[in-house]
Protein backbone atom coordinates (compact mmCIF):
# COMPACT_ATOMS: atom_id res chain seq x y z
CA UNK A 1 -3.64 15.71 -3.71
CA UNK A 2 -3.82 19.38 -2.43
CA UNK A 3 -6.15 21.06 -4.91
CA UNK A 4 -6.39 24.47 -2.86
CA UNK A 5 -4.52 25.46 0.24
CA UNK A 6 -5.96 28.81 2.54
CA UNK A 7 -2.07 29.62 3.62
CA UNK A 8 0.28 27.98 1.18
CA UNK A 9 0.92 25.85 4.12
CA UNK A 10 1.69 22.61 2.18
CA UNK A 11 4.84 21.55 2.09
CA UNK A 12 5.55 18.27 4.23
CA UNK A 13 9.63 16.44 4.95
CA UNK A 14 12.23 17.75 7.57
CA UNK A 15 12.07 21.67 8.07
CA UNK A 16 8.41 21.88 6.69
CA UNK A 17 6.63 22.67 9.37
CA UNK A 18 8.64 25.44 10.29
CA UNK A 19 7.98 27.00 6.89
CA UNK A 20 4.09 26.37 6.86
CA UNK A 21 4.29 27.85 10.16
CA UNK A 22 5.71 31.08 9.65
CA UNK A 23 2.76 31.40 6.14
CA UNK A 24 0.05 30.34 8.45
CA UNK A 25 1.20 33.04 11.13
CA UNK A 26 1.74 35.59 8.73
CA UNK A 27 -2.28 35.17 7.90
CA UNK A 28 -3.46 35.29 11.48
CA UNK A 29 -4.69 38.47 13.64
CA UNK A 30 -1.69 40.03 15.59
CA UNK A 31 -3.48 37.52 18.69
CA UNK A 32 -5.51 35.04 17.65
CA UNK A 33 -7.77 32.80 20.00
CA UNK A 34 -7.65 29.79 18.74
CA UNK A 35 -4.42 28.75 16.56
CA UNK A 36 -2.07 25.35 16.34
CA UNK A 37 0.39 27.53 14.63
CA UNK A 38 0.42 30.15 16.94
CA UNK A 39 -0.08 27.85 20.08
CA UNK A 40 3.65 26.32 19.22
CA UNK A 41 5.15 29.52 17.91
CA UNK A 42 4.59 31.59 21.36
CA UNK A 43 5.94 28.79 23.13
CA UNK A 44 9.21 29.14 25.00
CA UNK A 45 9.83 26.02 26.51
CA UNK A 46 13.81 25.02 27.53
CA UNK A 47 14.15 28.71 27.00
CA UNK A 48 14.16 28.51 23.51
CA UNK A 49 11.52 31.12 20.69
CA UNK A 50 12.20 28.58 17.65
CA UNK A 51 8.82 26.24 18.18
CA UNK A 52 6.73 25.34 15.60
CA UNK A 53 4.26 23.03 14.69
CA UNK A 54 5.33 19.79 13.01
CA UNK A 55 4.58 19.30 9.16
CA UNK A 56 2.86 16.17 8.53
CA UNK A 57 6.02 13.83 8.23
CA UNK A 58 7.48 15.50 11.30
CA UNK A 59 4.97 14.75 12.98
CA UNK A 60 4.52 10.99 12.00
CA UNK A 61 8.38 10.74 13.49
CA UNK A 62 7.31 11.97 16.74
CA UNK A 63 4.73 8.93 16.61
CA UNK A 64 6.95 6.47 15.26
CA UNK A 65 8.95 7.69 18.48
CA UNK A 66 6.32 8.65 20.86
CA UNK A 67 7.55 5.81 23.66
CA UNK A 68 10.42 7.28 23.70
CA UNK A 69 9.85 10.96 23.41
CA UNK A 70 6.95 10.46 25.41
CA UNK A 71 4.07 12.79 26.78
CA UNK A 72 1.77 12.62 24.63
CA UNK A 73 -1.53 12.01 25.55
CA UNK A 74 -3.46 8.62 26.24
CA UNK A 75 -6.85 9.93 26.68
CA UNK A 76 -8.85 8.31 23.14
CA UNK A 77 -9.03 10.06 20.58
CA UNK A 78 -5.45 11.26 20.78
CA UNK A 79 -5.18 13.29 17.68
CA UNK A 80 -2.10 15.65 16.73
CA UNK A 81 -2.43 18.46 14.54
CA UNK A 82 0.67 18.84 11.79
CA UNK A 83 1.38 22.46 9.99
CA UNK A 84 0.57 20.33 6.30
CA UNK A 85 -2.54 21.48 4.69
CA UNK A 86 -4.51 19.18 2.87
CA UNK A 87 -7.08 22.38 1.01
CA UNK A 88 -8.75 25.74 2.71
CA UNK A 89 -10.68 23.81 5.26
CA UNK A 90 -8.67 20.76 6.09
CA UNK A 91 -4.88 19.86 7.37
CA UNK A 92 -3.76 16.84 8.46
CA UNK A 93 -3.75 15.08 11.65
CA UNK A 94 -2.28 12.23 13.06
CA UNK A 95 -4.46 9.50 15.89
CA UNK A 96 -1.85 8.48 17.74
CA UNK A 97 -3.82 5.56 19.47
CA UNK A 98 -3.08 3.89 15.40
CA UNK A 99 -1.11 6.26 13.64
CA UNK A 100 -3.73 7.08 11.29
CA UNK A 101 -3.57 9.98 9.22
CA UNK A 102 -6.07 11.90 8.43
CA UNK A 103 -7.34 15.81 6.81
CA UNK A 104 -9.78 17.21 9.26
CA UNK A 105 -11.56 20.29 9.34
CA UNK A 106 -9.44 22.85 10.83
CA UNK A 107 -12.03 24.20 13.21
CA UNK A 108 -12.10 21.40 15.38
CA UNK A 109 -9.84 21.08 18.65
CA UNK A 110 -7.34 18.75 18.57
CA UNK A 111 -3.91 18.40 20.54
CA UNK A 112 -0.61 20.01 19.27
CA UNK A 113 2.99 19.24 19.55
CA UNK A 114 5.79 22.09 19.60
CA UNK A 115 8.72 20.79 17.51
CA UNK A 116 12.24 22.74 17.18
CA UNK A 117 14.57 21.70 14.02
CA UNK A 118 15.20 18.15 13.82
């Protein structure tokens, strides 16, 4: 249960991320140094400016299809961060070694994974 979110970033399903991307961006300096969000939002890959980082289900379908999607990394622990908040200091992440899922303290560095509408 969320109990207290730092950006209102909560929401998780199809389209979610995109939405607790754009609340966690509108919270961040104009350039910030260190930032999932803003990592996947500034990134233009295929030629395309609509990136975002996964909510937490979005992100569980990218493992459930990671053979297939593929690139992800193999190097231990692979862990993914997702737009979902779980309170102020914690959002969820997925290990994609197991699938686990996980809140984690935001400050730490883990791997992210630009996703464009489903």
């Amino acid at each position: 249960t969320v109990t207290h979110s730092m950006f209102n970033a909560t929401r998780d399903g199809l389209g979610a991320g995109e939405f607790n991307t754009e609340r966690m961006l509108a919270h961040l300096p104009a350039q910030p140094s260190y930032s999932a969000a803003y990592s996947c939002a500034q990134y233009q890959g295929g030629g395309f400016g609509d990136w975002y980082l996964p909510s937490l289900y979005e992100l569980n379908l990218l493992y459930s299809a990671k053979n297939t999607v593929g690139t992800f990394t193999r190097a231990y622990p692979a862990q993914y961060w997702s737009s979902t908040e779980y309170d102020a200091n914690n959002a969820y992440y997925i290990e994609f070694t197991y699938g686990s899922q996980i809140g984690g303290g935001k400050g730490y560095v883990r791997y992210v994974r630009a996703v464009r509408r489903f």
